[in-house]
N, C-alpha and C. Protein backbone atom coordinates (compact mmCIF):
# COMPACT_ATOMS: atom_id res chain seq x y z
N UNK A 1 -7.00 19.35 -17.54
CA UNK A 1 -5.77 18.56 -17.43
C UNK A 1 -5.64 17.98 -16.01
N UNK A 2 -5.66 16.66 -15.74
CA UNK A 2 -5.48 15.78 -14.60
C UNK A 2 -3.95 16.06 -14.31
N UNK A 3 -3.77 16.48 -13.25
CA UNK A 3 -1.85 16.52 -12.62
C UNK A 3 -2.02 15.51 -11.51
N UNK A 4 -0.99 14.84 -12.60
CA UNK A 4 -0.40 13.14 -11.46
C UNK A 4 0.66 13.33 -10.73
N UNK A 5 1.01 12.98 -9.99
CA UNK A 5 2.60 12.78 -9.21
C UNK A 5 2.47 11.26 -8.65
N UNK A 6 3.56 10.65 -9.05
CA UNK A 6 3.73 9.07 -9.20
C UNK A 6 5.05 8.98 -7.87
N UNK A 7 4.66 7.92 -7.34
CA UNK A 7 5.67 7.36 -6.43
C UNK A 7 5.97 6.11 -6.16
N UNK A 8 6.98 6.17 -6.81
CA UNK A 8 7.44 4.47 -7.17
C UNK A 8 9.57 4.76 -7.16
N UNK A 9 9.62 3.21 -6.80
CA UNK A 9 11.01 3.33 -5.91
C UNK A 9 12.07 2.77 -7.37
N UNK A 10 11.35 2.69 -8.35
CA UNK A 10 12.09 1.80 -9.29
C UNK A 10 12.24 3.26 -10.63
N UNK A 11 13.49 3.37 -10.95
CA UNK A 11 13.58 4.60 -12.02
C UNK A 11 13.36 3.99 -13.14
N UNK A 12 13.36 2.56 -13.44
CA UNK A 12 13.27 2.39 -14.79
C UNK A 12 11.67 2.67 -15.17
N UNK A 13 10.64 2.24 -14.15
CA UNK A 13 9.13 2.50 -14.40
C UNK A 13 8.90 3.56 -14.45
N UNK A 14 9.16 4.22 -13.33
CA UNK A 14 9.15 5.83 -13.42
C UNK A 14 9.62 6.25 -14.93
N UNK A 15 10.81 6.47 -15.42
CA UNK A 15 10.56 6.51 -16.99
C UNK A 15 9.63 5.62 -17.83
N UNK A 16 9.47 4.52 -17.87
CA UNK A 16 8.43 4.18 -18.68
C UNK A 16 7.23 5.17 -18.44
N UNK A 17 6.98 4.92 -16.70
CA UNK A 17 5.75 5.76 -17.15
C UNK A 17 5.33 7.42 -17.86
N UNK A 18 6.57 8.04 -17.31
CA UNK A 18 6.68 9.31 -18.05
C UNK A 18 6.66 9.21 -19.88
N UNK A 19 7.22 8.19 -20.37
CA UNK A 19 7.48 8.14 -21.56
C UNK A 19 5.83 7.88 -22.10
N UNK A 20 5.48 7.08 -21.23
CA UNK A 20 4.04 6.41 -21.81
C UNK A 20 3.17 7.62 -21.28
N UNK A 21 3.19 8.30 -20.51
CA UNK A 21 2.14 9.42 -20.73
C UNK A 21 2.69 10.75 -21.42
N UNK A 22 3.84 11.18 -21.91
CA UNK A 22 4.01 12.14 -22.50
C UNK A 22 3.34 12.33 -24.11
N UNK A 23 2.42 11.69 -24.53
CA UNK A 23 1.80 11.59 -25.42
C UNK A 23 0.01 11.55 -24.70
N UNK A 24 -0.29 11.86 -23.61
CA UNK A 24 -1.52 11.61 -23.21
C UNK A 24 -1.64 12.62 -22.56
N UNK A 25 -2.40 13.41 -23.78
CA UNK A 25 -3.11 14.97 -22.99
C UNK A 25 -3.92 15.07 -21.76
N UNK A 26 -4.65 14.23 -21.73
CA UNK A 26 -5.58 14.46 -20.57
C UNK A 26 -5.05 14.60 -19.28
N UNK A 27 -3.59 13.51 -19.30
CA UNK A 27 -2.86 14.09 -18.27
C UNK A 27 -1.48 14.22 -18.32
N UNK A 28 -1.13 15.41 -16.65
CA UNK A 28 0.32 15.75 -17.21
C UNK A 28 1.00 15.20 -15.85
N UNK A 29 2.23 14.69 -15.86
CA UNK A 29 3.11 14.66 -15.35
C UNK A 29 3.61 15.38 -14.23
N UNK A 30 2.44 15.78 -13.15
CA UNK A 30 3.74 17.29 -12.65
C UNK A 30 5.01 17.04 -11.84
N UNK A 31 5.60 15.51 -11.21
CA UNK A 31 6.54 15.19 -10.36
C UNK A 31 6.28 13.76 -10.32
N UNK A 32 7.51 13.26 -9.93
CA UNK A 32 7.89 12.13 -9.25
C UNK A 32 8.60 11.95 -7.89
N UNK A 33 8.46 10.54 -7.19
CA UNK A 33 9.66 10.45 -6.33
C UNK A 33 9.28 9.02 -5.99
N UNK A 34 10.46 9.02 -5.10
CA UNK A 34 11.26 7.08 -5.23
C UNK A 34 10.69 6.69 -3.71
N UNK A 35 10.22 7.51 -2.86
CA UNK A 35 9.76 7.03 -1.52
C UNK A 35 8.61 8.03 -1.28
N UNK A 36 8.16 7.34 -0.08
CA UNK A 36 6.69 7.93 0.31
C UNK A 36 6.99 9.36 1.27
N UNK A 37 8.52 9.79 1.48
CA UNK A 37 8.67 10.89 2.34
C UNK A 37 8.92 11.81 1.23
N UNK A 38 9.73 11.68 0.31
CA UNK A 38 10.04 12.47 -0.73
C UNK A 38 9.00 13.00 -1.38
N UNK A 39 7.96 11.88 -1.84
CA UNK A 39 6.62 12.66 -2.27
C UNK A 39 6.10 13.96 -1.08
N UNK A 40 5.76 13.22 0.11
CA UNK A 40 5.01 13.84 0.79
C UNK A 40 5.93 15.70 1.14
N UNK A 41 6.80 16.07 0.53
CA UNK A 41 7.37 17.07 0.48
C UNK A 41 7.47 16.91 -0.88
N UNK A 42 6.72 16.93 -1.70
CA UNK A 42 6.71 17.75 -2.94
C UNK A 42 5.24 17.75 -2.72
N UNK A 43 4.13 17.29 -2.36
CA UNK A 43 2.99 17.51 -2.15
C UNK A 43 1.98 18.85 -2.32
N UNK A 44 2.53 19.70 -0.93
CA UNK A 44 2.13 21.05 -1.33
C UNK A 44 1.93 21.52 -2.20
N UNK A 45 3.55 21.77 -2.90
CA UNK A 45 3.92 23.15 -3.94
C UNK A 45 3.72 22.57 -5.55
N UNK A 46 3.49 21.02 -5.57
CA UNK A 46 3.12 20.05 -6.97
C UNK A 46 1.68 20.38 -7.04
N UNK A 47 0.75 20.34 -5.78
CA UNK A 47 -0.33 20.26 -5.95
C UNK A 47 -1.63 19.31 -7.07
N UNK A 48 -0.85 18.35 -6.63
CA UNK A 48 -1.48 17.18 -7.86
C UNK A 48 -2.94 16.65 -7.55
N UNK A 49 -3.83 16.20 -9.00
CA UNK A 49 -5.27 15.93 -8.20
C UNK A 49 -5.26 14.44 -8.47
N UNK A 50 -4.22 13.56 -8.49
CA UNK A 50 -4.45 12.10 -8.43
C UNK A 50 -2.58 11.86 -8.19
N UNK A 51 -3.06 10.85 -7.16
CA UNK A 51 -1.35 10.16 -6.90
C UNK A 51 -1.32 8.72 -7.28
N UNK A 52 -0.14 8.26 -8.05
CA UNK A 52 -0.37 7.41 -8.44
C UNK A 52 0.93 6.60 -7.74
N UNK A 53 0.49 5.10 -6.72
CA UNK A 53 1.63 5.29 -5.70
C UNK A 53 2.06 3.84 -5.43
N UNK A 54 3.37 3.19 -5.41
CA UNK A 54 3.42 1.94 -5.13
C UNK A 54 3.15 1.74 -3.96
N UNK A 55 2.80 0.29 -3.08
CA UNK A 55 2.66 0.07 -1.89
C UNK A 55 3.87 -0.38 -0.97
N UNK A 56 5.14 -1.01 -1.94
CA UNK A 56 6.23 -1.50 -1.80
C UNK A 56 7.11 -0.54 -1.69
N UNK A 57 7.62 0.34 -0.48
CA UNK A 57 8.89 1.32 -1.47
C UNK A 57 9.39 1.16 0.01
N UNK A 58 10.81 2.00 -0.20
CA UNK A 58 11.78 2.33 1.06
C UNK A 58 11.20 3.26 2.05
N UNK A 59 11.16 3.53 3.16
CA UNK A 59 11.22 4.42 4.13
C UNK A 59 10.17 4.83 4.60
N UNK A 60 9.05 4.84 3.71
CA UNK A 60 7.62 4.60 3.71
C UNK A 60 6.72 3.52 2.99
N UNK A 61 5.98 2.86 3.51
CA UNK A 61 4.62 2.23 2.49
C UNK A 61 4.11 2.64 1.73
N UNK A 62 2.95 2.25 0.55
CA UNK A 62 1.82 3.00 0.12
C UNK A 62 1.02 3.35 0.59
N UNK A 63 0.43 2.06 1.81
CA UNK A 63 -0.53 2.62 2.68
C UNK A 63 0.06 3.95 3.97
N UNK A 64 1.19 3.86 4.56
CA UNK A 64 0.85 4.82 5.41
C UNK A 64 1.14 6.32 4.49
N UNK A 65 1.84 5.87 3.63
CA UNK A 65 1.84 7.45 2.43
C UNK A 65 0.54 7.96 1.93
N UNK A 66 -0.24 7.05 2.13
CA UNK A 66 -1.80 7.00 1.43
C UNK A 66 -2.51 8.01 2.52
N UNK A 67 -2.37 7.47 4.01
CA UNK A 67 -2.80 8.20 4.90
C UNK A 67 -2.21 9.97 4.96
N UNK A 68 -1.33 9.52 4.66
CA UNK A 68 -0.61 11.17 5.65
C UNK A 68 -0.69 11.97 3.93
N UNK A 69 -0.68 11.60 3.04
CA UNK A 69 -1.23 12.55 1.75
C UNK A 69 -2.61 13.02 1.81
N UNK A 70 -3.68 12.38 2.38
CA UNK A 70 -4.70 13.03 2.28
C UNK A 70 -4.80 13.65 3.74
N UNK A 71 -4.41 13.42 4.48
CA UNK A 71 -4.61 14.64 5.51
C UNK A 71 -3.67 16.18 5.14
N UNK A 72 -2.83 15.69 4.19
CA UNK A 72 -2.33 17.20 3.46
C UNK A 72 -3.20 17.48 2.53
N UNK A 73 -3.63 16.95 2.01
CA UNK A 73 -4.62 17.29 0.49
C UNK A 73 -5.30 16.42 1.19
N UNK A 74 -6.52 16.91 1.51
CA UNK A 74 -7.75 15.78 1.27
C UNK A 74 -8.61 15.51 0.18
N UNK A 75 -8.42 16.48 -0.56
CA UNK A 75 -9.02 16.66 -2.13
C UNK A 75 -8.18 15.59 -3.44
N UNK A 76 -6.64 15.00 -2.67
CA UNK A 76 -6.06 14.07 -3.76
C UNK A 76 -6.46 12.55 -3.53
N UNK A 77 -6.86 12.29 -4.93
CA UNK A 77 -7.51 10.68 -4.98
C UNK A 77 -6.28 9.98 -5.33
N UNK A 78 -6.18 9.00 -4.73
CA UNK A 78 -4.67 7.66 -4.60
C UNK A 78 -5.00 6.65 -5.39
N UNK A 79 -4.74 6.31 -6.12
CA UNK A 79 -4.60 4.91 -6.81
C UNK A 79 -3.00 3.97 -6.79
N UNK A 80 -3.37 2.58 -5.84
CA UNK A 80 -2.31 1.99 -5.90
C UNK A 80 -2.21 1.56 -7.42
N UNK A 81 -0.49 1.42 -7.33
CA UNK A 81 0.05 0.14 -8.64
C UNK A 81 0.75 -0.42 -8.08
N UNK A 82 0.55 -1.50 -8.22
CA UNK A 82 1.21 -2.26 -7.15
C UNK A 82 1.52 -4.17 -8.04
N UNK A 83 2.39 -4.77 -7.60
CA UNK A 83 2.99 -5.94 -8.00
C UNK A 83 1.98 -6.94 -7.42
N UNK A 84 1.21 -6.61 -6.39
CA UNK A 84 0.49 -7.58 -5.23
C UNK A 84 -0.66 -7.62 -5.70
N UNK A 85 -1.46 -8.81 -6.21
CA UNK A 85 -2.17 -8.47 -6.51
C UNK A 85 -2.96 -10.04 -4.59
N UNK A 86 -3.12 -8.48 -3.75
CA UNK A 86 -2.94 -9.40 -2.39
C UNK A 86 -4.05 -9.01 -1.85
N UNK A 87 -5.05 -9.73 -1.54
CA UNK A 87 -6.47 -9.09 -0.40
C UNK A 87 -6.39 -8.01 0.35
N UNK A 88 -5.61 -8.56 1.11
CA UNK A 88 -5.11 -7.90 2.31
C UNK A 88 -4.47 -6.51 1.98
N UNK A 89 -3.28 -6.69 1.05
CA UNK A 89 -3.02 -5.26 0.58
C UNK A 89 -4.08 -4.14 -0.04
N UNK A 90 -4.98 -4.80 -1.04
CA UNK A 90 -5.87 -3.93 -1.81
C UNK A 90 -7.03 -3.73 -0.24
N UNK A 91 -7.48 -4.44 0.54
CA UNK A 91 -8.06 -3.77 1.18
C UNK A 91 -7.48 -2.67 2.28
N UNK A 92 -6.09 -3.04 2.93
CA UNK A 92 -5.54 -1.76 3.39
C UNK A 92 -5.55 -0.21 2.84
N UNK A 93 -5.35 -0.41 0.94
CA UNK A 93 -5.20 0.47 0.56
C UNK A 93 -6.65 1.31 0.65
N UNK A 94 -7.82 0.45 0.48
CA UNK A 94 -9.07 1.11 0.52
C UNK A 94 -9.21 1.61 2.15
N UNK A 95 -9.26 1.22 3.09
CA UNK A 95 -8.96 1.62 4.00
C UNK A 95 -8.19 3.23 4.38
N UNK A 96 -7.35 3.05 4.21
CA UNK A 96 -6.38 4.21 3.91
C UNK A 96 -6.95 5.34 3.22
N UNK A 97 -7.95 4.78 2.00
CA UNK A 97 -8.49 5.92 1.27
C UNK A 97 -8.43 5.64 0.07
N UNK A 98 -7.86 5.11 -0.32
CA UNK A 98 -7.36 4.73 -2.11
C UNK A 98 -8.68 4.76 -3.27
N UNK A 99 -8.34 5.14 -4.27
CA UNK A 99 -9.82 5.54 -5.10
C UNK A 99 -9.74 4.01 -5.67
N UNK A 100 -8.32 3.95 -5.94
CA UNK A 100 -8.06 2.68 -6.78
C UNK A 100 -6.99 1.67 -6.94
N UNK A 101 -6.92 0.71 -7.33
CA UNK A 101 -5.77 -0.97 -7.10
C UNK A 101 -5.60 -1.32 -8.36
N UNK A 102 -4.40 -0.77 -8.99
CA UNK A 102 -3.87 -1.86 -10.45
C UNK A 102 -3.12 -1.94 -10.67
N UNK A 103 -2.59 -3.43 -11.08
CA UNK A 103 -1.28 -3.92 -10.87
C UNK A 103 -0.41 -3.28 -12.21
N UNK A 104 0.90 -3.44 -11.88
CA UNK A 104 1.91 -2.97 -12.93
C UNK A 104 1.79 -4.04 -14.00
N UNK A 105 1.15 -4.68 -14.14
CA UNK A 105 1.06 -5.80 -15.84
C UNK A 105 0.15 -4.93 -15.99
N UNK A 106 -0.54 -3.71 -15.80
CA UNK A 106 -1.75 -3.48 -16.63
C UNK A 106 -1.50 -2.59 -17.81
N UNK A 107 -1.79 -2.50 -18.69
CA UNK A 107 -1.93 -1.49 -19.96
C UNK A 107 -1.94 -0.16 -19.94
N UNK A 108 -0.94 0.55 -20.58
CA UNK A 108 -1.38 1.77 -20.26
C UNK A 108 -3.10 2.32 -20.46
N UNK A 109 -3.54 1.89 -21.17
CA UNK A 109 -5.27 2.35 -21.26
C UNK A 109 -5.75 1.44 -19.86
N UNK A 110 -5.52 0.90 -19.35
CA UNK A 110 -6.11 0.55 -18.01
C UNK A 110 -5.60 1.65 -17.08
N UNK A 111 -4.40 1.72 -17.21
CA UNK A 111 -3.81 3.18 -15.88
C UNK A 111 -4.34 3.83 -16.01
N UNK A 112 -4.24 5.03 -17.80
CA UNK A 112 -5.23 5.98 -18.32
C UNK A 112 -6.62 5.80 -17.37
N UNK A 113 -6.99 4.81 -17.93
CA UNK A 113 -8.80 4.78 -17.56
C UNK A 113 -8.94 5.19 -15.73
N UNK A 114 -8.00 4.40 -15.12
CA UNK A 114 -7.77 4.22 -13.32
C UNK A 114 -7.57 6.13 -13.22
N UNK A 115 -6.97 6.83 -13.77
CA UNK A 115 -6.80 7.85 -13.61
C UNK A 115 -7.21 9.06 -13.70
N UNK A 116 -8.29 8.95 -14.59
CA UNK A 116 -9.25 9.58 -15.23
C UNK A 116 -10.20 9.39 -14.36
N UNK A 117 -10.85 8.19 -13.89
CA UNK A 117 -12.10 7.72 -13.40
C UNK A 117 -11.98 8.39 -11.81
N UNK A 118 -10.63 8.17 -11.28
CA UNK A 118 -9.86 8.52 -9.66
C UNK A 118 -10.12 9.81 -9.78
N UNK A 119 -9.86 10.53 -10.91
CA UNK A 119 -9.62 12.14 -10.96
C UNK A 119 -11.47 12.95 -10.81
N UNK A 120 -12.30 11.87 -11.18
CA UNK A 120 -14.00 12.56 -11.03
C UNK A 120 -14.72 11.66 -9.89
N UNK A 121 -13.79 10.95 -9.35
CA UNK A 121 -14.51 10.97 -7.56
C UNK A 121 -14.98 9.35 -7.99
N UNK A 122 -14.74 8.74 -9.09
CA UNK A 122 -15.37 7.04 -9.23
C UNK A 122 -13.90 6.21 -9.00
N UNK A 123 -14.34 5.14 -8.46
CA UNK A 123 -13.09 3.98 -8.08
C UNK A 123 -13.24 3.13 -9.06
N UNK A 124 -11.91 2.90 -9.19
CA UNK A 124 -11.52 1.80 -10.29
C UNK A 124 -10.24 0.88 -9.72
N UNK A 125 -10.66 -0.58 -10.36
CA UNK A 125 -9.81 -1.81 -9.74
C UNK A 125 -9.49 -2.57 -10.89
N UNK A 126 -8.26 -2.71 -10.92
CA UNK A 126 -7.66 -3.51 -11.77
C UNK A 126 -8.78 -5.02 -12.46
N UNK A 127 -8.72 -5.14 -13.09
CA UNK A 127 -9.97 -5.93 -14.50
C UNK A 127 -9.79 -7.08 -13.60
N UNK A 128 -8.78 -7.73 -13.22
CA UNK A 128 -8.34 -9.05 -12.41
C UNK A 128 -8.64 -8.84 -10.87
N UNK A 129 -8.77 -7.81 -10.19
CA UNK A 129 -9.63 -7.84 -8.78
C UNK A 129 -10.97 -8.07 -8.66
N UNK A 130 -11.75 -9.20 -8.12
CA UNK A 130 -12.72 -9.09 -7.63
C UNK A 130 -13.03 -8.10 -6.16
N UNK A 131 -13.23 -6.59 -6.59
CA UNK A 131 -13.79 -6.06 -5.67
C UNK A 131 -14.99 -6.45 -4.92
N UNK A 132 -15.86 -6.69 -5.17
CA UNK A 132 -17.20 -6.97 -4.41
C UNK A 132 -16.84 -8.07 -3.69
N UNK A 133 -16.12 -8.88 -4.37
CA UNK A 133 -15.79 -10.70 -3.51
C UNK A 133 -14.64 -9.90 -2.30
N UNK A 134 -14.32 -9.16 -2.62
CA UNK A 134 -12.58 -8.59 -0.89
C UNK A 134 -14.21 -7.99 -0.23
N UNK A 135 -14.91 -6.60 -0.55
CA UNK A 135 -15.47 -6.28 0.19
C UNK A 135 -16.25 -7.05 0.46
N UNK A 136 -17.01 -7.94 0.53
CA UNK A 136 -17.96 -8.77 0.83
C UNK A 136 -17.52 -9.96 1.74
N UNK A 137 -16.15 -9.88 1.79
CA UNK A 137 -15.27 -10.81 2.75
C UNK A 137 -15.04 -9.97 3.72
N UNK A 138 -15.19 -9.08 3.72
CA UNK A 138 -14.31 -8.04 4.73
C UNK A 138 -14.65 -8.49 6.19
N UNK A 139 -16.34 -9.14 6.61
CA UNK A 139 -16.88 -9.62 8.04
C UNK A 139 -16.11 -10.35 8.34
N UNK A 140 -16.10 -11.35 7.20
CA UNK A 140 -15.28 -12.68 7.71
C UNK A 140 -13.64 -12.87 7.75
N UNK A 141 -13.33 -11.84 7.29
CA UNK A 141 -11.90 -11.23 6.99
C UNK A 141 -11.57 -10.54 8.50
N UNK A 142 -12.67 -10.08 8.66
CA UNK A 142 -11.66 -8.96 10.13
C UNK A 142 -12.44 -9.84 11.70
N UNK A 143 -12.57 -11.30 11.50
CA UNK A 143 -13.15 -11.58 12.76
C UNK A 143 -12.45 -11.52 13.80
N UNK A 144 -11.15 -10.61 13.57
CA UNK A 144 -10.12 -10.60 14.56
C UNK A 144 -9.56 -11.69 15.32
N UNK A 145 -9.44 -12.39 14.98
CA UNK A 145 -8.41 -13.74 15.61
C UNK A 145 -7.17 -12.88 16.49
N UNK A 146 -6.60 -12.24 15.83
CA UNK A 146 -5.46 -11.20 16.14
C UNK A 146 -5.90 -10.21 16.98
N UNK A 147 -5.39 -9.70 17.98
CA UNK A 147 -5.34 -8.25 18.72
C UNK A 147 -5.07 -7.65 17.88
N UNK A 148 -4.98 -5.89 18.05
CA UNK A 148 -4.64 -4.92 17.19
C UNK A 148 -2.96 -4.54 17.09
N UNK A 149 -2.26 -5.12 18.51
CA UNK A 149 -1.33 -5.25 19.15
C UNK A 149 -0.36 -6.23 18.23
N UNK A 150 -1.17 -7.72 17.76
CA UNK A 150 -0.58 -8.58 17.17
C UNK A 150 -0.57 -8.64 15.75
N UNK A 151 -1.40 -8.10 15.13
CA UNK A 151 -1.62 -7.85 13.84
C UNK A 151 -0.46 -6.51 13.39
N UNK A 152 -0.28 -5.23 14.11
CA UNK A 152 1.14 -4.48 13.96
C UNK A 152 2.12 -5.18 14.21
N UNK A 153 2.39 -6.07 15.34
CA UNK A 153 3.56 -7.03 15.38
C UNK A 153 3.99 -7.34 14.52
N UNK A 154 2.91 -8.43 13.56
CA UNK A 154 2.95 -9.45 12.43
C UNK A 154 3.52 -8.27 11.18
N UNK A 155 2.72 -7.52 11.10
CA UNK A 155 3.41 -6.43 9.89
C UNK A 155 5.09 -6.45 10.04
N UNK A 156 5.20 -5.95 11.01
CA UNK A 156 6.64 -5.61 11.17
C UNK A 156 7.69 -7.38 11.34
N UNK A 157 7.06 -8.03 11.69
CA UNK A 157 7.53 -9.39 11.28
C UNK A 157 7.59 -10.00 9.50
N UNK A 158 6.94 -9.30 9.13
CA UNK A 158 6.91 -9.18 7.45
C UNK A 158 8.01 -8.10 7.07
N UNK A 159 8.33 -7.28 7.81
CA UNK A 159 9.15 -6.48 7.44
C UNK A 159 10.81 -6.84 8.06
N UNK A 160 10.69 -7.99 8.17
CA UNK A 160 11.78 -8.76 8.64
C UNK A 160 12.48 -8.02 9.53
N UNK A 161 11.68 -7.55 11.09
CA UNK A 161 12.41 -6.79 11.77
C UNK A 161 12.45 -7.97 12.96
N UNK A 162 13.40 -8.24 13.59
CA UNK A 162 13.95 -9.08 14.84
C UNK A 162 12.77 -8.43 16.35
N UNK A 163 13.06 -9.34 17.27
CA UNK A 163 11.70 -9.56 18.43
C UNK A 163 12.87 -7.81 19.09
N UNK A 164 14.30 -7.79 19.02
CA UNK A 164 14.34 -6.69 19.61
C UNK A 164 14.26 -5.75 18.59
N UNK A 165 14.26 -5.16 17.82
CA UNK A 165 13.95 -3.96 17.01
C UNK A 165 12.85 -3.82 17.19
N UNK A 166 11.51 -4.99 17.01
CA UNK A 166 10.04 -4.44 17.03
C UNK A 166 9.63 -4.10 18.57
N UNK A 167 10.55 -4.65 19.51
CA UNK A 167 10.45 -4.22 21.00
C UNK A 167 10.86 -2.68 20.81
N UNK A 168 11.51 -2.16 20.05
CA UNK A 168 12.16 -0.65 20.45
C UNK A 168 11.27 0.05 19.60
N UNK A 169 10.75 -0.01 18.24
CA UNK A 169 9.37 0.37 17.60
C UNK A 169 8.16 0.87 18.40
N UNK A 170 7.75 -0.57 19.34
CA UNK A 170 6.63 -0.60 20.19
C UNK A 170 7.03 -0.01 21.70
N UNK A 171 8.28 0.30 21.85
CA UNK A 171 8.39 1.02 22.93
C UNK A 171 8.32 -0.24 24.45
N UNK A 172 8.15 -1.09 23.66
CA UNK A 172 8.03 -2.20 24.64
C UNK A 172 9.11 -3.04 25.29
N UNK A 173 9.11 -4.24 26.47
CA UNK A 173 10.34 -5.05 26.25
C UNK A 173 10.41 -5.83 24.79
N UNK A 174 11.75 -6.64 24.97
CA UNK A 174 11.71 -7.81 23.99
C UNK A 174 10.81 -9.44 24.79
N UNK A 175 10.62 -9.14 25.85
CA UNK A 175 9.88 -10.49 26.86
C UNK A 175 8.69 -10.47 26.03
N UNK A 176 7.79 -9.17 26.28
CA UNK A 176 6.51 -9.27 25.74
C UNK A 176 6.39 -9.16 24.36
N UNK A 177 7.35 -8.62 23.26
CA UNK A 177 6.94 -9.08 22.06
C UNK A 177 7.42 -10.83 21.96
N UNK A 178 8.21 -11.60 22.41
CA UNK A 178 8.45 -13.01 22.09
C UNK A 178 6.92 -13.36 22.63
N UNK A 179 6.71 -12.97 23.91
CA UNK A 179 5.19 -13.80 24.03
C UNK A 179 3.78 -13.42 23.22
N UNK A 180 3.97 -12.22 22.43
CA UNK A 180 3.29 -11.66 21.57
C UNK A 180 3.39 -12.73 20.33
N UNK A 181 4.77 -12.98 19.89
CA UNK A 181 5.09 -14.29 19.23
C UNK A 181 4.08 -15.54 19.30
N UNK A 182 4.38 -15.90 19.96
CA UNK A 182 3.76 -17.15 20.90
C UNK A 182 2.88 -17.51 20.79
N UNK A 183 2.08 -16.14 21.21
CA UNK A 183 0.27 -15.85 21.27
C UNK A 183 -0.12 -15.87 19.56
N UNK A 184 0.49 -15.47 18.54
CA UNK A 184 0.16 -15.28 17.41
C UNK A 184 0.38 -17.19 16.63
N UNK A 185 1.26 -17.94 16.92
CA UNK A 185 1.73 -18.77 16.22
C UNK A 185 -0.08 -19.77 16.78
N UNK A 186 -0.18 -19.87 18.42
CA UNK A 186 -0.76 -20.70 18.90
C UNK A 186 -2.09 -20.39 18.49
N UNK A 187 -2.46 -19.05 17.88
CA UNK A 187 -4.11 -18.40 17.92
C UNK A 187 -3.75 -18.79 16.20
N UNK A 188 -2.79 -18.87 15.20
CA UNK A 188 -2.94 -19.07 13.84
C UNK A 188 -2.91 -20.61 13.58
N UNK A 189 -2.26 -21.34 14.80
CA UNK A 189 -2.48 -22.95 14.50
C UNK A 189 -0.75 -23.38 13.64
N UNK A 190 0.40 -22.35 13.73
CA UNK A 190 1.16 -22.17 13.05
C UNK A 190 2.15 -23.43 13.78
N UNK A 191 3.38 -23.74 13.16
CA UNK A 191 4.13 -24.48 13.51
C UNK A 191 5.83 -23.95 13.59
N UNK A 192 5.82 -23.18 14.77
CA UNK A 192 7.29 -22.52 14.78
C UNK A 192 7.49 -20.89 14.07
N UNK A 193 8.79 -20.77 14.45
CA UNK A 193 8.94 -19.46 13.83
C UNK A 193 9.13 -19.01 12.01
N UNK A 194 9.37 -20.32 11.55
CA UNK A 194 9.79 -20.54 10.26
C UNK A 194 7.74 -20.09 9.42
N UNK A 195 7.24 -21.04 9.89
CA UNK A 195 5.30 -20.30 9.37
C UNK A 195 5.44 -19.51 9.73
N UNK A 196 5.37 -18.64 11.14
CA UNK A 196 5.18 -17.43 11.41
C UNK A 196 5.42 -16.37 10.11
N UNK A 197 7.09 -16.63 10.03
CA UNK A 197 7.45 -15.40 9.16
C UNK A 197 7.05 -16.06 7.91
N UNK A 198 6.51 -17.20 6.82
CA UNK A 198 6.35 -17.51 5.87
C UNK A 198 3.95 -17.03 5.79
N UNK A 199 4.13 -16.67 7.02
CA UNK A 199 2.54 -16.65 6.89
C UNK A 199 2.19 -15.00 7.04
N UNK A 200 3.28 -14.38 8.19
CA UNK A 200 3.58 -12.57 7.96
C UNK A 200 3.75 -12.36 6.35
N UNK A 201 4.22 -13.00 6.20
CA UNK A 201 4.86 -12.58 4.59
C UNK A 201 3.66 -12.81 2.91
N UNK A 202 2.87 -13.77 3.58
CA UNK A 202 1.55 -14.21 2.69
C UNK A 202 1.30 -13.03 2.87
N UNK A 203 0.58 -12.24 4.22
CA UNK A 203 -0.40 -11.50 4.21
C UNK A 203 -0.25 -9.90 4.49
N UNK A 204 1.26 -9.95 4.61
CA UNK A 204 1.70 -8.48 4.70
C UNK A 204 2.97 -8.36 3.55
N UNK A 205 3.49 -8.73 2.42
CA UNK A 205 4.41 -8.59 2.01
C UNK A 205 4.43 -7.13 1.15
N UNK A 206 3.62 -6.54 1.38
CA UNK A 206 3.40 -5.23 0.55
C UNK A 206 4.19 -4.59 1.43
N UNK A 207 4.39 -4.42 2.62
CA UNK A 207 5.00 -3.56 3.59
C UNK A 207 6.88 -3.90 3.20
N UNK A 208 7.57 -2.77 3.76
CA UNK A 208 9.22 -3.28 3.67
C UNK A 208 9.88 -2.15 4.98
């Protein structure tokens, strides 16, 4: 018996999905929760061998929930479900660790299958991801145009946080994140602050 624990911020899915696996022996149900902190304290004492986790939620991400679950369990395999069906997101999540990426239009026999396959150490990607085409982009994907500095910026500019909030985040002034600004619009070829946040938002909107 595969023990899932699902983390997703929406109760109506969360029941669907309970409803849709309470008829599917292979696996059971052992917990839920609506954010990535709430899981990570049921973690321990649930002891689940596949998490099944949105990337979108309150208070935490999927990806940094992705991280800090397997340094508690390193033995639990992650599979996002996720609305995004976004490069950038599905490769964070692999990054992070993720066995697997499938979006919420998928079938329950596609989750089934993602869960099963996650649970014996093989990765599985939603039927509509070209995996090999993200990893095979990944050189030309990370030629770093961005600092490491400006690329966390930009996240948190997707997360619609103002030049002083991400100054108090980064521990920094608000002078040097506006010129952090600056540096990002002029190195993307962008036009004002209006692209900025419409181009943060292309490539980070999984984050909140």
């Amino acid at each position: 018996m595969i023990r899932l624990l699902i983390a997703e911020d929406h109760q109506s899915l969360i029941d669907g999905l309970l409803l849709l696996f309470k008829d599917v022996q292979e696996i059971e149900v052992v917990g839920t929760a609506k954010d990535g902190k709430e899981l990570l304290e049921k973690l321990d004492f649930k002891k689940p061998d596949v998490l099944l986790t949105d990337i979108s939620m309150p208070r935490m991400n999927g990806v940094e929930l992705c991280k800090k679950a397997l340094k508690i369990r390193p033995t639990l395999k992650v599979i996002a479900f996720s609305m995004f069906n976004n490069e950038d997101a599905i490769r964070e999540m692999i990054k992070a660790g993720a066995y697997g990426y499938i979006l919420k239009t998928s079938s329950l026999q596609e989750v089934k299958t993602a869960i099963i396959k996650a649970s014996k150490g093989q990765r599985y990607f939603d039927a509509s991801i070209n995996i090999n085409e993200i990893e095979s982009n990944e050189i030309s994907n990370n030629k770093t145009i961005l600092s490491p500095s400006e690329t966390k910026i930009l996240k948190l500019i997707a997360q619609g946080k103002t030049s002083s909030e991400i100054a108090e985040i980064r521990f920094t002034a608000v002078s040097t994140i506006i010129k952090h600004r600056k540096n990002i619009i002029q190195k993307l070829g962008l036009q004002g602050k209006g692209e900025l946040l419409r181009y943060a938002l292309q490539k980070h909107q999984h984050y909140k």
